[in-house]
Structure formats: structure tokens, C-alpha cells
C-alpha atoms as a PDB file:
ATOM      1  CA  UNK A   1     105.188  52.660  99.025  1.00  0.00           C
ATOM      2  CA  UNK A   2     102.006  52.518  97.282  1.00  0.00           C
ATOM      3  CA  UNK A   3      99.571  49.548  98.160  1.00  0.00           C
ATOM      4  CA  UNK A   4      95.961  48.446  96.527  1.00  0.00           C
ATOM      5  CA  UNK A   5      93.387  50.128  99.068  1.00  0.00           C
ATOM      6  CA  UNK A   6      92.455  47.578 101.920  1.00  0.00           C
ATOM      7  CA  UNK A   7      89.003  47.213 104.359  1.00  0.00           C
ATOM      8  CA  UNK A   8      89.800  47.379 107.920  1.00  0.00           C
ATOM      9  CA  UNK A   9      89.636  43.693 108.581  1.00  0.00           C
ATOM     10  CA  UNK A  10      92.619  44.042 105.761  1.00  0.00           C
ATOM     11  CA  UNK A  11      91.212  41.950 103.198  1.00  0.00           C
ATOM     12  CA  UNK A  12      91.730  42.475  99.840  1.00  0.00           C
ATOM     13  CA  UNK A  13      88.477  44.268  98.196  1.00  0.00           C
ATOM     14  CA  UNK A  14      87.816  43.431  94.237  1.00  0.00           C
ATOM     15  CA  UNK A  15      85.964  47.152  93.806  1.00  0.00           C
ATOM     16  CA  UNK A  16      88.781  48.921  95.515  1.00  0.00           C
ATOM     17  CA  UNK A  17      91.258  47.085  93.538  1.00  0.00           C
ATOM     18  CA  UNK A  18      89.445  48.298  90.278  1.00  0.00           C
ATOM     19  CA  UNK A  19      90.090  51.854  91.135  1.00  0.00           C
ATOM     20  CA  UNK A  20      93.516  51.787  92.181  1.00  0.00           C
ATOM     21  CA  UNK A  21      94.651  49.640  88.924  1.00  0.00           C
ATOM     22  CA  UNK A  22      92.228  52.771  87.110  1.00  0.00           C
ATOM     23  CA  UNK A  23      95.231  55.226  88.944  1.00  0.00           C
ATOM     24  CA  UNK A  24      97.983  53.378  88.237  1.00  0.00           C
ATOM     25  CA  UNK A  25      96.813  53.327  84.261  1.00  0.00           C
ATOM     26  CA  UNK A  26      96.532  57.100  84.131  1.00  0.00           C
ATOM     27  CA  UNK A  27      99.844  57.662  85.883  1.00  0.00           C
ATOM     28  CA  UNK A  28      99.042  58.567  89.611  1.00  0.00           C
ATOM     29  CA  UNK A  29     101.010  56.999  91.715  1.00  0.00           C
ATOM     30  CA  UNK A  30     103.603  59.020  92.743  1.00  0.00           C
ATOM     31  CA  UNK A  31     107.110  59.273  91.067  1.00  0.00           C
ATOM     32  CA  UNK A  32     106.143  57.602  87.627  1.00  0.00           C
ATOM     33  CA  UNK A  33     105.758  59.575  84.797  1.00  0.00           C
ATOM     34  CA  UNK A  34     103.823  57.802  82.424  1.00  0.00           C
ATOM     35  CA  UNK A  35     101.345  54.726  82.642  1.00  0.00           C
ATOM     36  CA  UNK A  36     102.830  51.479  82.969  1.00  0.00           C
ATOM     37  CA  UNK A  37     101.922  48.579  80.565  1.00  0.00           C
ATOM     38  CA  UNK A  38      99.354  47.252  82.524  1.00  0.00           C
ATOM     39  CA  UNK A  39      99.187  43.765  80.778  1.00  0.00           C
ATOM     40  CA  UNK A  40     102.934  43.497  81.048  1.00  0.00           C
ATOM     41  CA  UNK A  41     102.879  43.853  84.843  1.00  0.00           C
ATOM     42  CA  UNK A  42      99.997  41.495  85.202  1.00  0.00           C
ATOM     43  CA  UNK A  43     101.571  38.989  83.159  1.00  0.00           C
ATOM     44  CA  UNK A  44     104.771  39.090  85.291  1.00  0.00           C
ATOM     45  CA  UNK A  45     102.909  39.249  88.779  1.00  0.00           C
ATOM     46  CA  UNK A  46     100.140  36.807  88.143  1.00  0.00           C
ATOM     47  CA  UNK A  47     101.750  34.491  85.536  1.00  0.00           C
ATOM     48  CA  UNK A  48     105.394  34.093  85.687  1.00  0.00           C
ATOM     49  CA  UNK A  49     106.013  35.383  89.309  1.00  0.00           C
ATOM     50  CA  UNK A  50     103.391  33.358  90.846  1.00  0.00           C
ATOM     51  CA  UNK A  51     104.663  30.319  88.777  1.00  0.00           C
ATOM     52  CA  UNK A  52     107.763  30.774  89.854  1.00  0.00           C
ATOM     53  CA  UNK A  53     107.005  30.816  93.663  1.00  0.00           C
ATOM     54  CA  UNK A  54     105.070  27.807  93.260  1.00  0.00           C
ATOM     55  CA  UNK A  55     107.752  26.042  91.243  1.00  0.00           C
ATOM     56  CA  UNK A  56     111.058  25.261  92.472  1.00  0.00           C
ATOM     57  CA  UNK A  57     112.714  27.909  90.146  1.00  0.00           C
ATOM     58  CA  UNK A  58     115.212  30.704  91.420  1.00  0.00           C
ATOM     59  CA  UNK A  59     112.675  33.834  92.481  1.00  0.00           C
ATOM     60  CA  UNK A  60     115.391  36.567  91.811  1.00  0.00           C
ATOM     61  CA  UNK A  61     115.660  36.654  87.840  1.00  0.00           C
ATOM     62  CA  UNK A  62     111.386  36.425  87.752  1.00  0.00           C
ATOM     63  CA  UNK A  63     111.256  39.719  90.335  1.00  0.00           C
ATOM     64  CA  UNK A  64     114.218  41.429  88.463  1.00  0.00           C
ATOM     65  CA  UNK A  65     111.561  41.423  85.169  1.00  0.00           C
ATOM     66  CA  UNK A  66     108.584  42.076  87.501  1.00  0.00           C
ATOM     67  CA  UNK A  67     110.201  45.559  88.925  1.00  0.00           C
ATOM     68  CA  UNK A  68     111.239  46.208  85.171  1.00  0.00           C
ATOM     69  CA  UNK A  69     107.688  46.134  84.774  1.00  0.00           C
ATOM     70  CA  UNK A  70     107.089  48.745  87.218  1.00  0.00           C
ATOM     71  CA  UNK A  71     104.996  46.522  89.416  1.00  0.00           C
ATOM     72  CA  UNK A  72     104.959  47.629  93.150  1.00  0.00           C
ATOM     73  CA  UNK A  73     106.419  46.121  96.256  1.00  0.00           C
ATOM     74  CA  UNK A  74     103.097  45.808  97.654  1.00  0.00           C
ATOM     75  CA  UNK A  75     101.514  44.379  94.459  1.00  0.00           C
ATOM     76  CA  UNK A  76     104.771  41.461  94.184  1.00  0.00           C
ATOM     77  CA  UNK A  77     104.603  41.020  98.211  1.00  0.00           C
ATOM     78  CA  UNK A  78     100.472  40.102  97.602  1.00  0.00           C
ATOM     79  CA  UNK A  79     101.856  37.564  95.249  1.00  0.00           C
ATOM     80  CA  UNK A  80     104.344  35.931  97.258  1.00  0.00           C
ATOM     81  CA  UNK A  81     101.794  36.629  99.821  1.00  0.00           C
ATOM     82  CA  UNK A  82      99.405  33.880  98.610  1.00  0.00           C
ATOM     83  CA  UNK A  83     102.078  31.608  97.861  1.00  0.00           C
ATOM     84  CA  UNK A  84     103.531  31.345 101.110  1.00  0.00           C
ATOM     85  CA  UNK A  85     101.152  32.764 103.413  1.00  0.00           C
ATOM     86  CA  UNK A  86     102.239  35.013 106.281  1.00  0.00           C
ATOM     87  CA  UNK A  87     105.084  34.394 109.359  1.00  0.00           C
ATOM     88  CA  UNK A  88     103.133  33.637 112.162  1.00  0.00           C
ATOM     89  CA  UNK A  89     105.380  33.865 115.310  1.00  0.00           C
ATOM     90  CA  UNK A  90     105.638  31.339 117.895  1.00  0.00           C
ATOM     91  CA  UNK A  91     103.807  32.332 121.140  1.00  0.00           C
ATOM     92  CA  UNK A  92     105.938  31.782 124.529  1.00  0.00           C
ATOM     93  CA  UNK A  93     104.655  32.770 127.897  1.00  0.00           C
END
């Protein structure tokens, strides 16, 4: 599974983001062929899909044309990342 590069602390970085959306475009990631349409994929992940998680709308038919796109499971979990934050499990001692 390929994921955008992270800093230690695991925060997203802008610069390293740059580059690996510069990879994608030229067709490195591994098992694609050809480039992706880049605007198509960021119109599904940071338009509709985002909308969608936000909205009350059924998720599945918005991430069946976001995978279409080629978008990554990392890239569409970042999404739904922001949306609904993390699982942060209950401590018991």
C-alpha cells in the first residue's frame, strides 16, 4: 500500500506531499501502468468524497468512483481521516 511520505511525529508534510503527487503523475507507484488523471482523483477525494462524509449521504457509491479513479487507500483513509478523526480506545486499568 502506497502512502504520502510522513515526518516522524506522523504529520502530514505539504513539501513531501508535492513529491509523492510528482511520482504518482509520472507513473511510479508500483503496479500502475500509466499516470492517473490527477484532477480526476482530486476531485473525487477532496470534493465529492469529503462531501459525502460530511453529509449524510451513503459513502459506498462516492468510494466506488474514488478507486475508479485510482486514488489510494491511504490517500481516501486521509480523507475520511479528517472527517472523523481517529478511534481512540478506552483506557481500563
Amino acid at each position: 500500500m502506497q502512502q504520502l511520505p510522513r515526518e516522524r511525529n506522523g504529520n502530514r508534510t505539504p513539501g513531501l506531499e508535492r513529491v509523492a503527487i510528482e511520482r504518482i503523475e509520472r507513473g511510479e507507484q508500483r503496479g500502475q501502468v500509466a499516470p492517473r488523471p490527477r484532477q480526476q482523483v482530486i476531485g473525487h477525494l477532496g470534493r465529492k468524497l469529503e462531501a459525502a462524509a460530511r453529509g449524510d449521504a451513503n459513502l459506498l457509491p462516492v468510494l466506488v468512483e474514488t478507486v475508479k479513479t485510482y486514488a489510494t487507500i491511504g490517500e481516501i483513509c486521509d480523507v475520511l481521516r479528517e472527517v472523523f478523526g481517529e478511534y481512540q480506545a478506552m483506557q481500563v486499568y
